[in-house]
N, C-alpha and C. Protein backbone atom coordinates (compact mmCIF):
# COMPACT_ATOMS: atom_id res chain seq x y z
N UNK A 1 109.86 -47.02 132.30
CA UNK A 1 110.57 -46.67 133.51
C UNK A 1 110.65 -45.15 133.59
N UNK A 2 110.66 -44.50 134.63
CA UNK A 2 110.48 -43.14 134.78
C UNK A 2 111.75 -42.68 135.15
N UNK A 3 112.23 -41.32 134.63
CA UNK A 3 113.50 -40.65 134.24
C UNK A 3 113.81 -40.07 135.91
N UNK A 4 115.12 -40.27 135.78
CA UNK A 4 115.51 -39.87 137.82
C UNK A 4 117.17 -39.29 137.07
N UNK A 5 117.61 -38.49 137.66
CA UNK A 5 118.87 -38.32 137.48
C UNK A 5 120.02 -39.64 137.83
N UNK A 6 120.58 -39.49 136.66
CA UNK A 6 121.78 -41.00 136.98
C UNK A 6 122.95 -40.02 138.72
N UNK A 7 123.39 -41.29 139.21
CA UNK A 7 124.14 -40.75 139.81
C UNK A 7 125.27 -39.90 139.73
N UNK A 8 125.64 -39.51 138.56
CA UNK A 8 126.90 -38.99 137.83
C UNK A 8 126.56 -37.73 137.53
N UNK A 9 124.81 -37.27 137.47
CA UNK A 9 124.62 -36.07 137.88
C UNK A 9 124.53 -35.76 139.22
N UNK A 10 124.86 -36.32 139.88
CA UNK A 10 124.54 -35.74 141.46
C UNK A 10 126.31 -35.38 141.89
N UNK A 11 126.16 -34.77 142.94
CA UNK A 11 127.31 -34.09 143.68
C UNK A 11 127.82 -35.27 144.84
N UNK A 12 128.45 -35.53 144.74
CA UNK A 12 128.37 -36.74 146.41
C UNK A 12 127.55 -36.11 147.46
N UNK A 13 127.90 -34.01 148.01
CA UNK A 13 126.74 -34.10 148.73
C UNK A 13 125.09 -34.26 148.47
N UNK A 14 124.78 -34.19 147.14
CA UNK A 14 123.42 -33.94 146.72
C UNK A 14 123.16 -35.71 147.03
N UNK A 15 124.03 -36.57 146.84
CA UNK A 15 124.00 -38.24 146.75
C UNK A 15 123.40 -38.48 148.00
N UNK A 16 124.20 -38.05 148.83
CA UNK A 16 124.20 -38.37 150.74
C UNK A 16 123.10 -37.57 151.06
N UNK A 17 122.32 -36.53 150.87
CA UNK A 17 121.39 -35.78 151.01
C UNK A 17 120.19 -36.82 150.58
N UNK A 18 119.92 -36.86 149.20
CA UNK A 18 118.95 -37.47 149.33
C UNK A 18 118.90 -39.13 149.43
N UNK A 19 120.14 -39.92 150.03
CA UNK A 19 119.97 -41.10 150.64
C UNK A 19 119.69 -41.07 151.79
N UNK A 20 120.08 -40.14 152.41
CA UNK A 20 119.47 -40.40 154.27
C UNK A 20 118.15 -39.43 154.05
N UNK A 21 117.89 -38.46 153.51
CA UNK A 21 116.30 -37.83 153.53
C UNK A 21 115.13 -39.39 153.97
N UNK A 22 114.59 -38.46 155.52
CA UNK A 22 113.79 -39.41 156.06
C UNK A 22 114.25 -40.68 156.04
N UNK A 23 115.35 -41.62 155.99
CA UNK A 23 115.57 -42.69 155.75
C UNK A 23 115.19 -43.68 156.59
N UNK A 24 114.68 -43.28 157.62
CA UNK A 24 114.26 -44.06 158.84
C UNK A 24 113.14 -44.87 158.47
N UNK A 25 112.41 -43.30 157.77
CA UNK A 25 110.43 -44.62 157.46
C UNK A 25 110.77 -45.08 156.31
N UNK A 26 111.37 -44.82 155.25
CA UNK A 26 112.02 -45.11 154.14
C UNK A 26 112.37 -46.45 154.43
N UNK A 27 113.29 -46.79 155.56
CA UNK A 27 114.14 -47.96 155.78
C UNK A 27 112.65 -49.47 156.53
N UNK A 28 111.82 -48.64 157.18
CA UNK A 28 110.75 -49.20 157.62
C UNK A 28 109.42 -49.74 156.81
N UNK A 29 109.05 -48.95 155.60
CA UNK A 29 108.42 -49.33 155.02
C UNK A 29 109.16 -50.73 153.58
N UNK A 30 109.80 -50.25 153.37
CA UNK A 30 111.50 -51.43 152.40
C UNK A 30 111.56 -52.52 153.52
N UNK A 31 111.28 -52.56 154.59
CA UNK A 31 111.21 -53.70 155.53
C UNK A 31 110.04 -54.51 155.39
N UNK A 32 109.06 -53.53 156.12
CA UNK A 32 107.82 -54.31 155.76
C UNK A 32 107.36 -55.08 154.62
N UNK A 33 107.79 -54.55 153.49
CA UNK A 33 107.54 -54.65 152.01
C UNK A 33 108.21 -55.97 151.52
N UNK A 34 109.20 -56.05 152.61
CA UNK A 34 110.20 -57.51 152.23
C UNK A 34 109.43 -58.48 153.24
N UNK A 35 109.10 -58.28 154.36
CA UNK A 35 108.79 -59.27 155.24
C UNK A 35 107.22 -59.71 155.28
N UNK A 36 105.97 -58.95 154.74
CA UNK A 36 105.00 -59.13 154.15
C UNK A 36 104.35 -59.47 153.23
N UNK A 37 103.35 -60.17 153.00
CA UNK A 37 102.45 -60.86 151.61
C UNK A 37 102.08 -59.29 151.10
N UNK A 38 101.29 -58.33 151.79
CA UNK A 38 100.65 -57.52 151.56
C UNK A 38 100.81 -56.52 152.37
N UNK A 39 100.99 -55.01 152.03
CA UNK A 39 101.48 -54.02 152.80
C UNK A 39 100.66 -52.46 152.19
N UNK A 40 100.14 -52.17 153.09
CA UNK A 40 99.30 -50.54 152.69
C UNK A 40 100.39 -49.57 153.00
N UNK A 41 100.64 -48.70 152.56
CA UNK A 41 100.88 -47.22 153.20
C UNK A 41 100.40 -46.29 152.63
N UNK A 42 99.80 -45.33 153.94
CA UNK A 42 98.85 -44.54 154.04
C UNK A 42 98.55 -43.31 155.11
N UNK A 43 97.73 -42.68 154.90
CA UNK A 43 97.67 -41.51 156.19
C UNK A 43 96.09 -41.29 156.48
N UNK A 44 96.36 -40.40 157.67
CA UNK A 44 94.97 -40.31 158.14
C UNK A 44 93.77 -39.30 157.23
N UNK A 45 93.30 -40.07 157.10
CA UNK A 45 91.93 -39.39 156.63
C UNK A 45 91.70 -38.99 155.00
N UNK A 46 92.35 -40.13 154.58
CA UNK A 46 92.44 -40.02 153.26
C UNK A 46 91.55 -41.60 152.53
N UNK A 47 90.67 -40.79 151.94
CA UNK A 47 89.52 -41.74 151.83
C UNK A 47 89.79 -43.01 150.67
N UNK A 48 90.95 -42.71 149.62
CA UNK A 48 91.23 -43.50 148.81
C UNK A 48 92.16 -45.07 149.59
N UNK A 49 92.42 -44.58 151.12
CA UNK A 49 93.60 -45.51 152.01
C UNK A 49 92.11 -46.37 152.27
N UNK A 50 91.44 -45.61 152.90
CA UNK A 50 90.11 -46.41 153.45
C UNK A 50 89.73 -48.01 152.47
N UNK A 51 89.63 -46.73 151.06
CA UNK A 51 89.11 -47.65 150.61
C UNK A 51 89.99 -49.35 149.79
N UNK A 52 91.45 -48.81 149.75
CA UNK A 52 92.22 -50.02 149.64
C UNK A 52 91.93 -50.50 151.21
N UNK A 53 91.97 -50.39 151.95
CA UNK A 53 91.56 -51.13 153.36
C UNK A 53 90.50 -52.10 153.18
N UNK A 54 89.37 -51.16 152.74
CA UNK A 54 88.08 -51.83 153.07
C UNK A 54 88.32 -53.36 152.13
N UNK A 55 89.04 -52.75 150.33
CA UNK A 55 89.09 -53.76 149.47
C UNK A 55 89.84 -55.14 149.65
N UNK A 56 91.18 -54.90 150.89
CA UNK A 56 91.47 -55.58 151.12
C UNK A 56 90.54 -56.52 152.65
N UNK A 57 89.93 -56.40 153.19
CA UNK A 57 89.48 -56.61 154.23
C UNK A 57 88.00 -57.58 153.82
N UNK A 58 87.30 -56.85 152.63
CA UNK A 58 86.81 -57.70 152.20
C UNK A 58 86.49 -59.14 151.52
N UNK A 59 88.22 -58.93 150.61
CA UNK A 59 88.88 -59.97 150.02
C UNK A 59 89.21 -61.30 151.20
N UNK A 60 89.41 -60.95 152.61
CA UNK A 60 90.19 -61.03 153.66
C UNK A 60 91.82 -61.59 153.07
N UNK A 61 92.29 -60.29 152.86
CA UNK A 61 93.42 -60.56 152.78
C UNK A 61 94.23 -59.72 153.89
N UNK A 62 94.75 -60.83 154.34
CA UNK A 62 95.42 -60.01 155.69
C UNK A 62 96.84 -59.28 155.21
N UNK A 63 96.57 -57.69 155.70
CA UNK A 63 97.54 -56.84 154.94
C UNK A 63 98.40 -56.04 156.48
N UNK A 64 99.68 -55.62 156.47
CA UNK A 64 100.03 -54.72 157.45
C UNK A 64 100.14 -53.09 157.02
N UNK A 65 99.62 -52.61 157.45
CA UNK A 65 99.00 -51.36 157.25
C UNK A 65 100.09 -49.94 158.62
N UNK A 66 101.05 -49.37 157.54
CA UNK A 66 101.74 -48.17 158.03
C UNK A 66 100.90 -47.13 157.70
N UNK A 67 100.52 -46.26 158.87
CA UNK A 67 100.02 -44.51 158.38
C UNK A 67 101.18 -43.48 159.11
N UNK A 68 101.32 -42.97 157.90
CA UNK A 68 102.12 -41.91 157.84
C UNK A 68 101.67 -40.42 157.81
N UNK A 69 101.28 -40.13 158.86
CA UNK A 69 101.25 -38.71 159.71
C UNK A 69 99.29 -38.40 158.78
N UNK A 70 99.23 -37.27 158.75
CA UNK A 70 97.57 -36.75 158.00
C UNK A 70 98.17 -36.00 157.18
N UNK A 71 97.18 -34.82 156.52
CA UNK A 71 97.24 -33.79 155.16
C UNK A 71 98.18 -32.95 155.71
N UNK A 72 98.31 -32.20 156.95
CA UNK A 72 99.26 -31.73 157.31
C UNK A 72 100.54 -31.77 158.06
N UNK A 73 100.59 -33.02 158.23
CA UNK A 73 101.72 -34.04 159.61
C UNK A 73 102.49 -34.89 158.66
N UNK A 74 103.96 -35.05 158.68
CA UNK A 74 104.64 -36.24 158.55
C UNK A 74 104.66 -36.07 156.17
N UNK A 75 104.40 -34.82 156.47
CA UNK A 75 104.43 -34.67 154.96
C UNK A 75 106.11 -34.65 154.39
N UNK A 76 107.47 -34.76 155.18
CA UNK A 76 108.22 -34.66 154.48
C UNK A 76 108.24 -36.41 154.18
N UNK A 77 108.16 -36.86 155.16
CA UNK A 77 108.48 -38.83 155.34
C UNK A 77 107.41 -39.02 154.38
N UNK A 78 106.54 -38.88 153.95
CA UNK A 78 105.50 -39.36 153.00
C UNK A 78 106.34 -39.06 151.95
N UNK A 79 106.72 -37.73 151.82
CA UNK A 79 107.33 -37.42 149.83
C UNK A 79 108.15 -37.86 150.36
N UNK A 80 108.96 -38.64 151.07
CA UNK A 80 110.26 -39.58 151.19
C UNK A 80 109.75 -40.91 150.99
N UNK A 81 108.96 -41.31 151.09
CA UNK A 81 108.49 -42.84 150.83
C UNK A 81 108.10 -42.52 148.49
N UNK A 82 107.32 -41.51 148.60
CA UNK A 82 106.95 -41.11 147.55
C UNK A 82 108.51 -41.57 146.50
N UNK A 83 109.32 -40.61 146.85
CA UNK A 83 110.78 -40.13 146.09
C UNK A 83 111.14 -41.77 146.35
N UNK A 84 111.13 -42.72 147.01
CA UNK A 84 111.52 -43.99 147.01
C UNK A 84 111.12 -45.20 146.29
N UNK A 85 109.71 -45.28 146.19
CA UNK A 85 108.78 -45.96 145.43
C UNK A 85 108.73 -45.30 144.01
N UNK A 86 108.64 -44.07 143.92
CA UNK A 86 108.51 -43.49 142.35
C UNK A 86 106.79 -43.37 142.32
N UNK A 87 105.49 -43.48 143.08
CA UNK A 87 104.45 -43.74 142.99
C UNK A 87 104.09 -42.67 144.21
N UNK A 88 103.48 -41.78 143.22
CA UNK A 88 102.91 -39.90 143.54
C UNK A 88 102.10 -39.70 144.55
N UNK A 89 100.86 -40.90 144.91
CA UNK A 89 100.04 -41.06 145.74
C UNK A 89 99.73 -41.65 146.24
N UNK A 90 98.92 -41.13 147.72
CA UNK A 90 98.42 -42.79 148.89
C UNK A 90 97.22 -43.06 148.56
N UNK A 91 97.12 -44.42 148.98
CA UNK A 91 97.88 -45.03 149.66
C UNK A 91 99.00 -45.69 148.46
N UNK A 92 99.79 -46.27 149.01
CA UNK A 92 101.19 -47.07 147.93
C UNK A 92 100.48 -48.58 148.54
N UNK A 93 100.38 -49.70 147.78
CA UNK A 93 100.23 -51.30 148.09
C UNK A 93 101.21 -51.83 147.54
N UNK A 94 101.94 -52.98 148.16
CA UNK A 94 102.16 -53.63 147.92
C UNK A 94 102.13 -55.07 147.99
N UNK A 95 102.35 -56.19 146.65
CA UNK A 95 101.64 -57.31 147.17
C UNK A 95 103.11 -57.87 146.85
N UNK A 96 103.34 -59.27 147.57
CA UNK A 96 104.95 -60.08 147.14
C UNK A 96 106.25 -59.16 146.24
N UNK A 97 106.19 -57.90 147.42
CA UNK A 97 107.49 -57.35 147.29
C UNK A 97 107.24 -56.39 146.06
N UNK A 98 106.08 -56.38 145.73
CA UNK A 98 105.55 -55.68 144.01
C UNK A 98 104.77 -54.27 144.41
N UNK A 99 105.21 -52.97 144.19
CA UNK A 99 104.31 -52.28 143.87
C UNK A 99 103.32 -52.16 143.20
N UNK A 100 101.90 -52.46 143.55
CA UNK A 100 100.56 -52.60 142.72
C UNK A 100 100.38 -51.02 142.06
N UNK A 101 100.11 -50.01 143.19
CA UNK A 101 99.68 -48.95 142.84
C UNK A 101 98.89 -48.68 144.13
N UNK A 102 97.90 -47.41 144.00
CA UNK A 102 97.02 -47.04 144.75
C UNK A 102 95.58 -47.96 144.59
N UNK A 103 94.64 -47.35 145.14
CA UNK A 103 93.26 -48.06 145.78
C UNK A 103 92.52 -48.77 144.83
N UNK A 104 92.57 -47.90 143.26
CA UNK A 104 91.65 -48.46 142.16
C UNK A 104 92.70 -49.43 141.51
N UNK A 105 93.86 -48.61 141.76
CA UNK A 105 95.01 -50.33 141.20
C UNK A 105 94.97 -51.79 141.91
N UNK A 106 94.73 -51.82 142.94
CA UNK A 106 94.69 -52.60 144.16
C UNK A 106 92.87 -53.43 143.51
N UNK A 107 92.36 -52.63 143.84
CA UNK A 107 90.54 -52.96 143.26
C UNK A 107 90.79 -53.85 142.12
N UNK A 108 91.70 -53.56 140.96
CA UNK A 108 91.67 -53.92 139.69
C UNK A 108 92.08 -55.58 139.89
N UNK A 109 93.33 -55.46 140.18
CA UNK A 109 94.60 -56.31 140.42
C UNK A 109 93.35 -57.61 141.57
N UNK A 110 92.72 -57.46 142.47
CA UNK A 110 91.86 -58.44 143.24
C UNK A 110 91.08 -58.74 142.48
N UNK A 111 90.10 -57.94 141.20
CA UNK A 111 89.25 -58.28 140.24
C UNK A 111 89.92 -59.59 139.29
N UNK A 112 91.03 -58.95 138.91
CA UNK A 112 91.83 -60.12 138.43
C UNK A 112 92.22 -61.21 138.43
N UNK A 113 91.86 -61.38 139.81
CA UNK A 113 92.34 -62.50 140.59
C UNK A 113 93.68 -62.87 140.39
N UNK A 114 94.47 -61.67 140.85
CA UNK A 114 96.14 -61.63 140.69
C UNK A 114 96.36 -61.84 142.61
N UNK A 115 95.57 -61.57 143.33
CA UNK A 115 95.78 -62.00 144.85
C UNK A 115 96.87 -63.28 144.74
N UNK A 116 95.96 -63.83 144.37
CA UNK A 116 95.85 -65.30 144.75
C UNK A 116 97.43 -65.79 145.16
């Protein structure tokens, strides 16, 4: 498990700061993630999103797919999805509520025949 400050280091305002930071796509993607088999998030023009796309598309596994802004757009809501998940890079997958990982985690995990 990866080290985060307990709440008892935080300030109540530092608490409330980073609970509403971006909380909107934050609150949208934690939705999707509950109400979906399979869920991408991702941004434009980032070739590793493509390619969890393509991997899922091939599989035909029908996935719902959020993009969150490009390299220079929508970069705070991305490190807000980032700071939420704990998982550094896009795209983020998830399969039955489970963070897989990114594109080659996703690749692995279908090799596996963990879809199913």
């Amino acid at each position: 498990m990866r080290t985060t400050l307990s709440n008892d280091s935080l300030t109540p305002e530092a608490a409330k700061a980073i609970s509403s930071y971006h909380s909107g796509i934050v609150s949208e993607v934690a939705d999707a993630v509950e109400k979906n088999k399979v869920v991408v998030v991702g941004m434009v023009a980032n070739p590793f999103v493509k390619r969890a796309r393509k991997a899922l598309e091939a599989s035909n596994v029908p996935f719902k797919y959020i993009e969150v802004g490009s390299y220079v757009s929508k970069w705070k809501e991305r490190l807000a999805i980032k700071l939420w998940s704990g998982w550094p890079t896009y795209p983020q997958v998830f399969v039955n509520g489970k963070l897989v990982g990114g594109a080659v985690d996703l690749e692995k995990f279908i090799q596996n025949g963990q879809m199913a």
